[in-house]
PDB file of N, CA and C in Angstrom:
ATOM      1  N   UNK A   1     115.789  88.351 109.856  1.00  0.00           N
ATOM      2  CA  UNK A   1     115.251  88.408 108.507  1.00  0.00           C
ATOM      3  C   UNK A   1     113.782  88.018 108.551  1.00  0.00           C
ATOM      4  N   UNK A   2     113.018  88.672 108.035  1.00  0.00           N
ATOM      5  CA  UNK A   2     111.671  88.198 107.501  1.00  0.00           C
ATOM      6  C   UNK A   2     111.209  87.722 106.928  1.00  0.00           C
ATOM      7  N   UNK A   3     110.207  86.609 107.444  1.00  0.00           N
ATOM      8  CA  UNK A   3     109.986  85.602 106.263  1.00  0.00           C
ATOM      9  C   UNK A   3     109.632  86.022 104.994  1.00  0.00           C
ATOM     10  N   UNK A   4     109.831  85.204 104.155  1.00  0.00           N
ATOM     11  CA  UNK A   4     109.292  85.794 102.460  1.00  0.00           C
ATOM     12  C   UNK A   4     110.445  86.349 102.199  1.00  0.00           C
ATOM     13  N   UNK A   5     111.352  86.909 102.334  1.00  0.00           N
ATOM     14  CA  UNK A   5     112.360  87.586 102.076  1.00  0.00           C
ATOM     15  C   UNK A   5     113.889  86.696 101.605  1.00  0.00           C
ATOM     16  N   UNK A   6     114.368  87.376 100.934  1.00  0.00           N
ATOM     17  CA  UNK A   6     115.693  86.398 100.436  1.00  0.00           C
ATOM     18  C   UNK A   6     116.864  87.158 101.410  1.00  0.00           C
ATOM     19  N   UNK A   7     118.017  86.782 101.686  1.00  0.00           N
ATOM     20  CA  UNK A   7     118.986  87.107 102.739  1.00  0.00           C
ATOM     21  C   UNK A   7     119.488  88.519 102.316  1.00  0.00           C
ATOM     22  N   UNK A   8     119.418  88.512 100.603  1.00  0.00           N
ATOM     23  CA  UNK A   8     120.277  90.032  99.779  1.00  0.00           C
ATOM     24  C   UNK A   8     119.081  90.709  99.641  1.00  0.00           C
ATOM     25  N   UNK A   9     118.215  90.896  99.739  1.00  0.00           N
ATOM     26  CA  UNK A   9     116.808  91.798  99.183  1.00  0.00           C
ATOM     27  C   UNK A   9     116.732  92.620 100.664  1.00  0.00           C
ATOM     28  N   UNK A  10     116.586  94.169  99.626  1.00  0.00           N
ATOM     29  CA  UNK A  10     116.785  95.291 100.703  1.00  0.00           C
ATOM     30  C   UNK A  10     115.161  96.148  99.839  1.00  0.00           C
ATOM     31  N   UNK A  11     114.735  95.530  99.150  1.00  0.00           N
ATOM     32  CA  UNK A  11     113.580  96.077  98.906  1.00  0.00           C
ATOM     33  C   UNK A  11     112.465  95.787  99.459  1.00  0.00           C
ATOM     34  N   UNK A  12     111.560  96.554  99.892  1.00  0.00           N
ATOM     35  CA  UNK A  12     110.169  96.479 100.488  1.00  0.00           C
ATOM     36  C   UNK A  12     109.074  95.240  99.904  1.00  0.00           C
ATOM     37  N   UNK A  13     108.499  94.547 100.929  1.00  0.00           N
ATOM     38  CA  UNK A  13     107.550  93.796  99.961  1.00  0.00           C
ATOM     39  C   UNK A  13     106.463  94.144  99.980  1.00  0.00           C
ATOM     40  N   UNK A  14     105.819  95.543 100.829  1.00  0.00           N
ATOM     41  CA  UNK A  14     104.477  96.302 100.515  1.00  0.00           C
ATOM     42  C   UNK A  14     104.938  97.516 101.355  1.00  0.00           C
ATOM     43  N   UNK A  15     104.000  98.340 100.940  1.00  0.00           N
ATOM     44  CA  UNK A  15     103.984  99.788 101.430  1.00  0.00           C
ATOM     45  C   UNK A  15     102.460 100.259 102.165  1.00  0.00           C
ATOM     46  N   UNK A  16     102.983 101.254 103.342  1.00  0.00           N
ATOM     47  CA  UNK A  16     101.569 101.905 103.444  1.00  0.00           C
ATOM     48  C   UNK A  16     101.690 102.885 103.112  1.00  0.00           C
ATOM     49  N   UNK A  17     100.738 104.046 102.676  1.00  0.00           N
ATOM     50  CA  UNK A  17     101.198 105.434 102.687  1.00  0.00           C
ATOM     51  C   UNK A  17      99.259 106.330 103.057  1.00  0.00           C
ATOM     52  N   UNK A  18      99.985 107.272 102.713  1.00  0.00           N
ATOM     53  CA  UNK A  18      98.575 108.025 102.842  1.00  0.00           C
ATOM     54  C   UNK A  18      99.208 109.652 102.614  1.00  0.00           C
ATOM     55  N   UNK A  19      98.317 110.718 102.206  1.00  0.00           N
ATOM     56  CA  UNK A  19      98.391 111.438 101.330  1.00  0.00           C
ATOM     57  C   UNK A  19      99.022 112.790 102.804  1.00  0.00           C
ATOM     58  N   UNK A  20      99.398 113.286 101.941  1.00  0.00           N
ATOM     59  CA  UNK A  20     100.405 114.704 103.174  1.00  0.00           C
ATOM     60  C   UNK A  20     100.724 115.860 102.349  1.00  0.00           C
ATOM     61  N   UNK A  21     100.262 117.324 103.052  1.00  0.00           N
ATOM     62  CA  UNK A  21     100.973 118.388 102.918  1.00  0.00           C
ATOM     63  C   UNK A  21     101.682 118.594 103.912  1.00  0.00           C
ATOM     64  N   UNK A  22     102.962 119.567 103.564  1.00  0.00           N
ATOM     65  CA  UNK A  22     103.582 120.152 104.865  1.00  0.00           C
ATOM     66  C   UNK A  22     103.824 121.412 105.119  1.00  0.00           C
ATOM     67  N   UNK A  23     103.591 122.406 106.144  1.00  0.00           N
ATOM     68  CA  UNK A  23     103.323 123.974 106.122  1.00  0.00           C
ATOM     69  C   UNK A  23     105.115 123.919 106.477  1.00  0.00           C
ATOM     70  N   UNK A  24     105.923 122.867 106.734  1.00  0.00           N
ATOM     71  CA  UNK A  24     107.160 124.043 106.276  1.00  0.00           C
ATOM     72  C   UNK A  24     107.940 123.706 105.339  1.00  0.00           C
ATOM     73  N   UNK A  25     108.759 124.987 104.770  1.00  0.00           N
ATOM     74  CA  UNK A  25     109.196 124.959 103.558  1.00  0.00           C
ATOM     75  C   UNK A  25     110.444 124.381 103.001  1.00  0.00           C
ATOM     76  N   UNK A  26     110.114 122.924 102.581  1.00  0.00           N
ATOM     77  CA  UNK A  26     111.262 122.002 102.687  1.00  0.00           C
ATOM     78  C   UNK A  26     111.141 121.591 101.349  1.00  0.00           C
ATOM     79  N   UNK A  27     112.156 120.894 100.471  1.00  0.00           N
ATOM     80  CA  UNK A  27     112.077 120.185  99.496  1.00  0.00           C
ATOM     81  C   UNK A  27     112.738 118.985  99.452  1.00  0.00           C
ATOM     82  N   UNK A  28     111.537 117.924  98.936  1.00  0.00           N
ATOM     83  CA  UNK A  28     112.020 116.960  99.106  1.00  0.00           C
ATOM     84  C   UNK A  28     112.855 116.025  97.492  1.00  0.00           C
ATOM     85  N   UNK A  29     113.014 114.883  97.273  1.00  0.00           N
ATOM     86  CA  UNK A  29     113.656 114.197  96.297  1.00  0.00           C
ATOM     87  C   UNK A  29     112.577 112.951  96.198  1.00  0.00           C
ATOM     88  N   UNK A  30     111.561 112.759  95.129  1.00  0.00           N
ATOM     89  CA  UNK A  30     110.620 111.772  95.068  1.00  0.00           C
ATOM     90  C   UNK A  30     111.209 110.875  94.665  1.00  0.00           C
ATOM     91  N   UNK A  31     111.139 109.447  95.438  1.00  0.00           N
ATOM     92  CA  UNK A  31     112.028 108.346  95.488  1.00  0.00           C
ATOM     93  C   UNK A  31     111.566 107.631  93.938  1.00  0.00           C
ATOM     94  N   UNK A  32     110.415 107.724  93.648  1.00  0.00           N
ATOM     95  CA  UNK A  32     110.336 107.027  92.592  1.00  0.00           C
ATOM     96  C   UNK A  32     110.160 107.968  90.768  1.00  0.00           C
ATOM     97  N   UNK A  33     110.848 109.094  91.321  1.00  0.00           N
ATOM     98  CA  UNK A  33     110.814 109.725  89.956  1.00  0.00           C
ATOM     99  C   UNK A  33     112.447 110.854  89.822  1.00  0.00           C
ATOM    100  N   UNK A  34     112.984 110.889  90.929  1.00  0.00           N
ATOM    101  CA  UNK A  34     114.020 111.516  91.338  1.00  0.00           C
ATOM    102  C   UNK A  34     113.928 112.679  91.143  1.00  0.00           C
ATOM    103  N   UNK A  35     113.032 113.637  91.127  1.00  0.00           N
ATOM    104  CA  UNK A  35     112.320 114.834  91.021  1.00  0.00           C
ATOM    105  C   UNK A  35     112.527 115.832  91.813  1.00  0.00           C
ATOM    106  N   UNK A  36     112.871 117.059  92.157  1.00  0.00           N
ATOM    107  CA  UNK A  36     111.668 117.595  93.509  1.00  0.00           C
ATOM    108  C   UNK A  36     110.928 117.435  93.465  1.00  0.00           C
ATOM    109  N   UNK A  37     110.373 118.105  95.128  1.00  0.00           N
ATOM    110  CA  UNK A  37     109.396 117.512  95.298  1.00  0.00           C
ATOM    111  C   UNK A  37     108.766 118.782  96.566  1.00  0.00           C
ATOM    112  N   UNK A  38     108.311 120.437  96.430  1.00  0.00           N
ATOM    113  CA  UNK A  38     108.335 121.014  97.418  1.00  0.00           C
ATOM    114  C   UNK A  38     107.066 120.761  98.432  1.00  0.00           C
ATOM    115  N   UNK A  39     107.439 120.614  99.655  1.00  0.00           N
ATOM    116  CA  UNK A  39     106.647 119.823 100.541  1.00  0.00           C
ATOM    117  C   UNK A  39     105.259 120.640 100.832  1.00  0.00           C
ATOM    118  N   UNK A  40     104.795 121.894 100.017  1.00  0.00           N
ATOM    119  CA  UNK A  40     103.711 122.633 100.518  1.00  0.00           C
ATOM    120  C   UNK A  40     102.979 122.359  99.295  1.00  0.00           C
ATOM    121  N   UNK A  41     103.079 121.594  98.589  1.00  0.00           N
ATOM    122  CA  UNK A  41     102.202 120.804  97.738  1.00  0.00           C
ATOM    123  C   UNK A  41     101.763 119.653  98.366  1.00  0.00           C
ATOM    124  N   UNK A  42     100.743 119.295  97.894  1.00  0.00           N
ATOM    125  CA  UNK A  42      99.957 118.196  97.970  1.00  0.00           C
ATOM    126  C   UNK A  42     101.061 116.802  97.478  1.00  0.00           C
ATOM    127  N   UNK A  43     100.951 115.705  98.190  1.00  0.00           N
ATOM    128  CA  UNK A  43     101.821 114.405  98.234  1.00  0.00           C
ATOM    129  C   UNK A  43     101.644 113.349  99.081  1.00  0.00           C
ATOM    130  N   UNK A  44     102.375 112.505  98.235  1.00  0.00           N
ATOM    131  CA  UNK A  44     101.997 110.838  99.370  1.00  0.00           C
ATOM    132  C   UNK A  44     103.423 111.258 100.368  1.00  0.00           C
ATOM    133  N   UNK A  45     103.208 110.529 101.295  1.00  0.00           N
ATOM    134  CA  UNK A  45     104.186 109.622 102.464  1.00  0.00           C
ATOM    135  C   UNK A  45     103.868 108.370 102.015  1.00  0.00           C
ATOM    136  N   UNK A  46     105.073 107.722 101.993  1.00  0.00           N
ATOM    137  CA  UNK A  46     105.018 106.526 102.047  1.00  0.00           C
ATOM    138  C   UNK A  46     106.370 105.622 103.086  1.00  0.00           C
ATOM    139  N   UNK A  47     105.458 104.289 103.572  1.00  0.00           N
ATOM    140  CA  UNK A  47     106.221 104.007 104.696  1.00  0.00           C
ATOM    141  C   UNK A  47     106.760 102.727 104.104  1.00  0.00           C
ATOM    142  N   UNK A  48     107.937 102.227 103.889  1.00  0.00           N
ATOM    143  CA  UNK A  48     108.352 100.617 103.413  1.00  0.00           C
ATOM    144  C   UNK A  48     108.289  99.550 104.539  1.00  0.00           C
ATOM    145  N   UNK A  49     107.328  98.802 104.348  1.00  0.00           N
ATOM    146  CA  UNK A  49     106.520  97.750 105.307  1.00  0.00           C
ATOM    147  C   UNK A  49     105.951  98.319 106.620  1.00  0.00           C
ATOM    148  N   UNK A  50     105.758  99.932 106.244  1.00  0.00           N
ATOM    149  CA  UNK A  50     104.552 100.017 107.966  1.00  0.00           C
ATOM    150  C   UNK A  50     105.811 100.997 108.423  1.00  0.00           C
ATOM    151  N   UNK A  51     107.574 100.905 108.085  1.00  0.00           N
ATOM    152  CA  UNK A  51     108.103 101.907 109.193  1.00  0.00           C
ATOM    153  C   UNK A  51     108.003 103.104 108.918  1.00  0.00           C
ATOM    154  N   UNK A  52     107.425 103.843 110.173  1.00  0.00           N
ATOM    155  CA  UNK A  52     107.631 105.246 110.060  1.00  0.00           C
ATOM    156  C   UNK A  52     108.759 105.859 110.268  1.00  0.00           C
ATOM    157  N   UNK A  53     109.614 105.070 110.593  1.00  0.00           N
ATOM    158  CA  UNK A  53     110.875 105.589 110.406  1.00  0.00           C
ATOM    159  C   UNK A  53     111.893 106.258 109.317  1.00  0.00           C
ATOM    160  N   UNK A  54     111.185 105.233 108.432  1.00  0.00           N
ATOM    161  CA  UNK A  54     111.662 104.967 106.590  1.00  0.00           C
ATOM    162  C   UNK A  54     110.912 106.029 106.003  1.00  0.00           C
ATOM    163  N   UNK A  55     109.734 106.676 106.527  1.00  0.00           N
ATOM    164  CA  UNK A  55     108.666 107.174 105.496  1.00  0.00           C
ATOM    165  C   UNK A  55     109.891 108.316 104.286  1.00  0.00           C
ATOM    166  N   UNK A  56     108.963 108.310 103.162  1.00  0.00           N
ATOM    167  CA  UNK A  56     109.380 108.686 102.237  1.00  0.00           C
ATOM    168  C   UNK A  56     108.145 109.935 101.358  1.00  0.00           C
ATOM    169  N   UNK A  57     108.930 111.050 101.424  1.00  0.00           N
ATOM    170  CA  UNK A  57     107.605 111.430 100.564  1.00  0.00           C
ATOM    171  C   UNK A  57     107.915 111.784  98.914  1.00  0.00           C
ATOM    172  N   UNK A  58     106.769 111.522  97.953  1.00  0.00           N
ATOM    173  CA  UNK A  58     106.654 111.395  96.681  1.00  0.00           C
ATOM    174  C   UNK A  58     105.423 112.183  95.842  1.00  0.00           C
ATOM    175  N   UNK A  59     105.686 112.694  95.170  1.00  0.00           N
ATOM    176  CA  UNK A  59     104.632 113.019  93.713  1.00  0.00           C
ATOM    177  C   UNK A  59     103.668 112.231  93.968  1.00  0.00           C
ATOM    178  N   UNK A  60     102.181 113.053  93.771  1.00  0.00           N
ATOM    179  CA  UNK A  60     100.870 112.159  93.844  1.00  0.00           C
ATOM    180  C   UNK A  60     100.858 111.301  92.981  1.00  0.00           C
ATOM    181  N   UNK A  61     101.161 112.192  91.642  1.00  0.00           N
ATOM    182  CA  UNK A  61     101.125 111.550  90.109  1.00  0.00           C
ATOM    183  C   UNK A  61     102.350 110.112  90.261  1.00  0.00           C
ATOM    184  N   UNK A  62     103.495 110.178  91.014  1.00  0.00           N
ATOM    185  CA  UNK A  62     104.282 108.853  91.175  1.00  0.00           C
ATOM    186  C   UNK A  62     103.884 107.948  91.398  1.00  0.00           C
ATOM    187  N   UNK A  63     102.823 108.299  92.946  1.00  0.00           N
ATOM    188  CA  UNK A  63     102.519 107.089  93.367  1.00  0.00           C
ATOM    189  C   UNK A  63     101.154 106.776  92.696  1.00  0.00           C
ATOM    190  N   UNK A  64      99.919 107.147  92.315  1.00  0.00           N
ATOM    191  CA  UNK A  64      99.550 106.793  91.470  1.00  0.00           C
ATOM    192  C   UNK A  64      99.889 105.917  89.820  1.00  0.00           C
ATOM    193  N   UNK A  65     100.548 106.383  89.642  1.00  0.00           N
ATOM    194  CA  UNK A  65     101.421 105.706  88.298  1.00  0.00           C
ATOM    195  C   UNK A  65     102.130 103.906  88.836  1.00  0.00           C
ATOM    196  N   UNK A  66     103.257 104.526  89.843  1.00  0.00           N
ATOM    197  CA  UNK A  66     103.259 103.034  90.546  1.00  0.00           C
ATOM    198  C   UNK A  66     102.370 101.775  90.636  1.00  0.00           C
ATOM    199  N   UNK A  67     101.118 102.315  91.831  1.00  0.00           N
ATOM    200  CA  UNK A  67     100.227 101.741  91.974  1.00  0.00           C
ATOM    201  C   UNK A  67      99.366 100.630  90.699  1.00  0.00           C
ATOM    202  N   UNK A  68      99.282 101.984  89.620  1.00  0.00           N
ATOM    203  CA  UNK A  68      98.632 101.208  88.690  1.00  0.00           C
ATOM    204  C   UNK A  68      99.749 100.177  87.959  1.00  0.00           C
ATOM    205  N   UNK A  69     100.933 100.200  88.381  1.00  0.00           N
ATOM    206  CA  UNK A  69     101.518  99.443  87.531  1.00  0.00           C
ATOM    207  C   UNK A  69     102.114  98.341  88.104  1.00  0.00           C
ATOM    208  N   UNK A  70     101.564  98.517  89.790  1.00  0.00           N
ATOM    209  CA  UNK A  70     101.360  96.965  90.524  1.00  0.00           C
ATOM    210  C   UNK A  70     102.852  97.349  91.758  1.00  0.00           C
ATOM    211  N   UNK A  71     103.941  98.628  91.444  1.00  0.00           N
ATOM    212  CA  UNK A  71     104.936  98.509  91.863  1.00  0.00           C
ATOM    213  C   UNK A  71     104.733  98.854  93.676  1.00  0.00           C
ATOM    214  N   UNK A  72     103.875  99.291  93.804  1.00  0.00           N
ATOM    215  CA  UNK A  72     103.629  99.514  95.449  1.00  0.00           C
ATOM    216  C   UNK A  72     102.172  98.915  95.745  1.00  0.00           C
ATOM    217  N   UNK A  73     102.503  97.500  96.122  1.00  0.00           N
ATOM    218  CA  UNK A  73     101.723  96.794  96.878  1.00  0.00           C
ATOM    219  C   UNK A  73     100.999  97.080  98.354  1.00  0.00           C
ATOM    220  N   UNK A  74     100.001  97.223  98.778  1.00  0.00           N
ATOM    221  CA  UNK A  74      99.662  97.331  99.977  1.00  0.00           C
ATOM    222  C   UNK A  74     100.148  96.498 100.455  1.00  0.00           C
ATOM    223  N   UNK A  75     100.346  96.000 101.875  1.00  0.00           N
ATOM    224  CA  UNK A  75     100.264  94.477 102.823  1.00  0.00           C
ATOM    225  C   UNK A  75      99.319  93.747 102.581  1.00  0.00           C
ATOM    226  N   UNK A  76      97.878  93.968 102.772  1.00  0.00           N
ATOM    227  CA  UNK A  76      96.776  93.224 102.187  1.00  0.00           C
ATOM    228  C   UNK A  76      97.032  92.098 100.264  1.00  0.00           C
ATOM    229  N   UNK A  77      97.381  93.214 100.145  1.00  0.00           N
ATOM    230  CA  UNK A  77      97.606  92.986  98.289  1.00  0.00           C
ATOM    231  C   UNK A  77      99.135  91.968  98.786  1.00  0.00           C
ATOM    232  N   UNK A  78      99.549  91.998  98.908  1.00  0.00           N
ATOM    233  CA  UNK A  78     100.911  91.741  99.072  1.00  0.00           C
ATOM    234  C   UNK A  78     100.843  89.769  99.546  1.00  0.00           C
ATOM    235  N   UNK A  79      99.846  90.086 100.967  1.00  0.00           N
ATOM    236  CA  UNK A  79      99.496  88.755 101.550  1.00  0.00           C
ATOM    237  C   UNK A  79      98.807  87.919 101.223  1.00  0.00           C
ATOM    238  N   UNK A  80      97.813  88.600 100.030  1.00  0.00           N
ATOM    239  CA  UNK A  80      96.970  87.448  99.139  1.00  0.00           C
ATOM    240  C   UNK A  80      97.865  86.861  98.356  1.00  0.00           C
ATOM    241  N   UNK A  81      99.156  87.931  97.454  1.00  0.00           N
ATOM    242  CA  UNK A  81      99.992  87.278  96.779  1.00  0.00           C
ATOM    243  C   UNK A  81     100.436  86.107  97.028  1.00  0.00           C
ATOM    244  N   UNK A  82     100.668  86.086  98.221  1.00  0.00           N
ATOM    245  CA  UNK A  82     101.559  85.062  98.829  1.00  0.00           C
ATOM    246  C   UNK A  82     100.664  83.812  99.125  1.00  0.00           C
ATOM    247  N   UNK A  83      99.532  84.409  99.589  1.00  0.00           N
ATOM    248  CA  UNK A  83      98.877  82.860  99.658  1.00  0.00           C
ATOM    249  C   UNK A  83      98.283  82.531  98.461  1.00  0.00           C
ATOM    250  N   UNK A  84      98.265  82.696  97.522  1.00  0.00           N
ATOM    251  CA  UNK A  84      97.640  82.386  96.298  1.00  0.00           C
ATOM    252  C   UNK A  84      95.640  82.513  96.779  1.00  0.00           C
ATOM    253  N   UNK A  85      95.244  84.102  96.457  1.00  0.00           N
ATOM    254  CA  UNK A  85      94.210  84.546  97.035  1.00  0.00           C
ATOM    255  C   UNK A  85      93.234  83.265  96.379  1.00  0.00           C
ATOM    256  N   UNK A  86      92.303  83.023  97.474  1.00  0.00           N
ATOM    257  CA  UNK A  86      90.773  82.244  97.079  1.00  0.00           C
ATOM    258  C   UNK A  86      89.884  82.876  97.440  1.00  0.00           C
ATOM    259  N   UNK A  87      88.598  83.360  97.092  1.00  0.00           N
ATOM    260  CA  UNK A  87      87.521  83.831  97.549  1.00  0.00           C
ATOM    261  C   UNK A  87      87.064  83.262  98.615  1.00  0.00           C
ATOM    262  N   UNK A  88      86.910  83.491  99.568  1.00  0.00           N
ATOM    263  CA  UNK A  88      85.779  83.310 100.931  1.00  0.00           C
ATOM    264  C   UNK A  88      84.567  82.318 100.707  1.00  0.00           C
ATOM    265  N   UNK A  89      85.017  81.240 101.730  1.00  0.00           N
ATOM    266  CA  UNK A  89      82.904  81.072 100.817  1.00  0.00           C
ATOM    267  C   UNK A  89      82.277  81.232 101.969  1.00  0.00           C
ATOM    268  N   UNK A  90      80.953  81.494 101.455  1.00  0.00           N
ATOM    269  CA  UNK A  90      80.034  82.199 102.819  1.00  0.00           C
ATOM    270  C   UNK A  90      79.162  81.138 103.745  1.00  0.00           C
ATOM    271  N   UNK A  91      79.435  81.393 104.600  1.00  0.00           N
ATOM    272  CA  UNK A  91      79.133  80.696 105.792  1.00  0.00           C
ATOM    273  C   UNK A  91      77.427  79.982 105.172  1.00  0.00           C
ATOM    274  N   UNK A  92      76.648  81.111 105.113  1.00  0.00           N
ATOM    275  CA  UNK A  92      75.330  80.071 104.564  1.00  0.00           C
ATOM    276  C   UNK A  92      75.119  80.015 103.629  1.00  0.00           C
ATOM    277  N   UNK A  93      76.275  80.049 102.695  1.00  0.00           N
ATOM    278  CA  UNK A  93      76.320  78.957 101.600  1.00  0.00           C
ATOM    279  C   UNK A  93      76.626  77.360 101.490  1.00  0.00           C
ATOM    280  N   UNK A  94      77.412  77.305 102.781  1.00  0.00           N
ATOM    281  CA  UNK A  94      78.084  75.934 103.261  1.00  0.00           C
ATOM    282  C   UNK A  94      76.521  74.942 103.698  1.00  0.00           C
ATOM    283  N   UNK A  95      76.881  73.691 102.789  1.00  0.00           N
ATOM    284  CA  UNK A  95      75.368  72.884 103.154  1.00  0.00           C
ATOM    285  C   UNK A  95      74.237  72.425 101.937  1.00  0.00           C
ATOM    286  N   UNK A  96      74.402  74.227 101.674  1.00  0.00           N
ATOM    287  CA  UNK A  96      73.145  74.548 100.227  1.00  0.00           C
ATOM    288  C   UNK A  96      73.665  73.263  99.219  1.00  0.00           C
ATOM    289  N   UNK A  97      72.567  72.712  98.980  1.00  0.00           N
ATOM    290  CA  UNK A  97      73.017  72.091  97.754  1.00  0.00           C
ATOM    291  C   UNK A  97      72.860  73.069  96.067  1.00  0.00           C
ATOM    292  N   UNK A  98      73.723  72.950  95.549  1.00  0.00           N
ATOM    293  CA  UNK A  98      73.763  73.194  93.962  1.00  0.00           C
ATOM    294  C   UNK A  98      74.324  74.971  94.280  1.00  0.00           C
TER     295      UNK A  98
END
Protein backbone atom coordinates (compact mmCIF):
# COMPACT_ATOMS: atom_id res chain seq x y z
CA UNK A 1 0.00 0.00 0.00
CA UNK A 2 1.06 3.53 -0.55
CA UNK A 3 1.56 5.95 1.68
CA UNK A 4 -1.26 8.60 1.86
CA UNK A 5 -3.59 6.05 0.96
CA UNK A 6 -6.34 4.37 3.17
CA UNK A 7 -6.32 0.29 2.99
CA UNK A 8 -10.15 0.48 0.92
CA UNK A 9 -9.31 3.42 -1.55
CA UNK A 10 -8.94 2.13 -5.12
CA UNK A 11 -8.98 5.66 -6.42
CA UNK A 12 -6.03 7.53 -7.88
CA UNK A 13 -4.45 10.34 -5.89
CA UNK A 14 -3.06 12.22 -9.14
CA UNK A 15 -2.94 11.66 -12.73
CA UNK A 16 -0.59 12.24 -15.64
CA UNK A 17 -1.91 12.49 -19.01
CA UNK A 18 -1.10 14.22 -22.17
CA UNK A 19 -3.11 14.75 -25.28
CA UNK A 20 -3.46 11.64 -28.16
CA UNK A 21 -4.89 10.82 -31.51
CA UNK A 22 -5.07 7.36 -32.82
CA UNK A 23 -4.88 6.36 -36.72
CA UNK A 24 -6.73 3.12 -35.85
CA UNK A 25 -10.24 2.82 -35.84
CA UNK A 26 -11.26 2.00 -32.37
CA UNK A 27 -13.83 3.34 -29.98
CA UNK A 28 -13.31 4.03 -26.85
CA UNK A 29 -15.75 4.61 -23.40
CA UNK A 30 -14.59 8.11 -21.66
CA UNK A 31 -14.10 7.18 -18.08
CA UNK A 32 -15.28 10.35 -16.84
CA UNK A 33 -18.37 11.06 -18.93
CA UNK A 34 -19.33 7.42 -20.04
CA UNK A 35 -19.56 8.55 -23.60
CA UNK A 36 -17.88 7.34 -26.76
CA UNK A 37 -15.23 8.22 -27.50
CA UNK A 38 -13.84 7.46 -31.41
CA UNK A 39 -10.11 7.28 -31.13
CA UNK A 40 -9.34 9.33 -34.56
CA UNK A 41 -10.39 12.35 -32.79
CA UNK A 42 -8.39 14.42 -30.89
CA UNK A 43 -8.16 13.24 -26.83
CA UNK A 44 -6.41 12.95 -23.53
CA UNK A 45 -4.68 9.60 -22.25
CA UNK A 46 -4.67 9.56 -19.01
CA UNK A 47 -2.47 7.44 -16.67
CA UNK A 48 -3.75 6.86 -12.71
CA UNK A 49 -0.53 7.70 -10.69
CA UNK A 50 2.08 7.54 -13.72
CA UNK A 51 0.79 3.69 -14.82
CA UNK A 52 0.90 3.15 -18.26
CA UNK A 53 -0.56 0.25 -17.82
CA UNK A 54 -3.94 1.79 -16.49
CA UNK A 55 -3.86 4.57 -19.20
CA UNK A 56 -7.29 5.58 -20.02
CA UNK A 57 -8.45 7.60 -22.86
CA UNK A 58 -11.14 10.53 -22.52
CA UNK A 59 -12.96 13.62 -24.16
CA UNK A 60 -10.71 16.76 -24.30
CA UNK A 61 -13.75 18.69 -23.13
CA UNK A 62 -13.81 15.87 -19.90
CA UNK A 63 -10.66 16.34 -18.96
CA UNK A 64 -10.63 19.87 -19.16
CA UNK A 65 -13.91 20.23 -17.20
CA UNK A 66 -12.33 17.84 -14.50
CA UNK A 67 -9.28 19.71 -14.22
CA UNK A 68 -11.02 22.91 -13.65
CA UNK A 69 -13.00 21.42 -11.07
CA UNK A 70 -9.83 20.22 -9.16
CA UNK A 71 -10.96 16.34 -9.93
CA UNK A 72 -7.60 15.29 -11.72
CA UNK A 73 -4.76 16.43 -9.79
CA UNK A 74 -1.30 16.34 -11.25
CA UNK A 75 1.46 14.65 -8.77
CA UNK A 76 3.03 18.04 -8.35
CA UNK A 77 -0.53 19.55 -7.37
CA UNK A 78 -1.26 16.56 -5.46
CA UNK A 79 2.25 16.76 -3.30
CA UNK A 80 1.90 20.34 -2.34
CA UNK A 81 -1.54 19.19 -1.09
CA UNK A 82 -0.10 17.06 1.13
CA UNK A 83 2.51 19.10 2.46
CA UNK A 84 0.51 22.04 3.07
CA UNK A 85 2.32 24.16 0.04
CA UNK A 86 4.69 27.27 1.38
CA UNK A 87 6.34 29.47 -1.02
CA UNK A 88 10.14 29.11 -1.43
CA UNK A 89 12.08 31.83 0.01
CA UNK A 90 14.91 32.93 -2.07
CA UNK A 91 18.19 32.23 -1.27
CA UNK A 92 19.29 36.12 -1.45
CA UNK A 93 16.63 37.10 0.28
CA UNK A 94 17.86 35.13 3.38
CA UNK A 95 19.93 37.83 5.64
CA UNK A 96 18.24 41.06 3.90
CA UNK A 97 16.90 42.86 6.57
CA UNK A 98 13.13 44.19 6.23
Amino acid sequence: MSPGRSPNSTEPRWWEFRSARNRKPSTYSCPLCGELLPSLSDHFLLFPEGDHNRRRHAHTACVLAAREQGRLPTREEWERAQQGWQPRRRWWRLGRPG
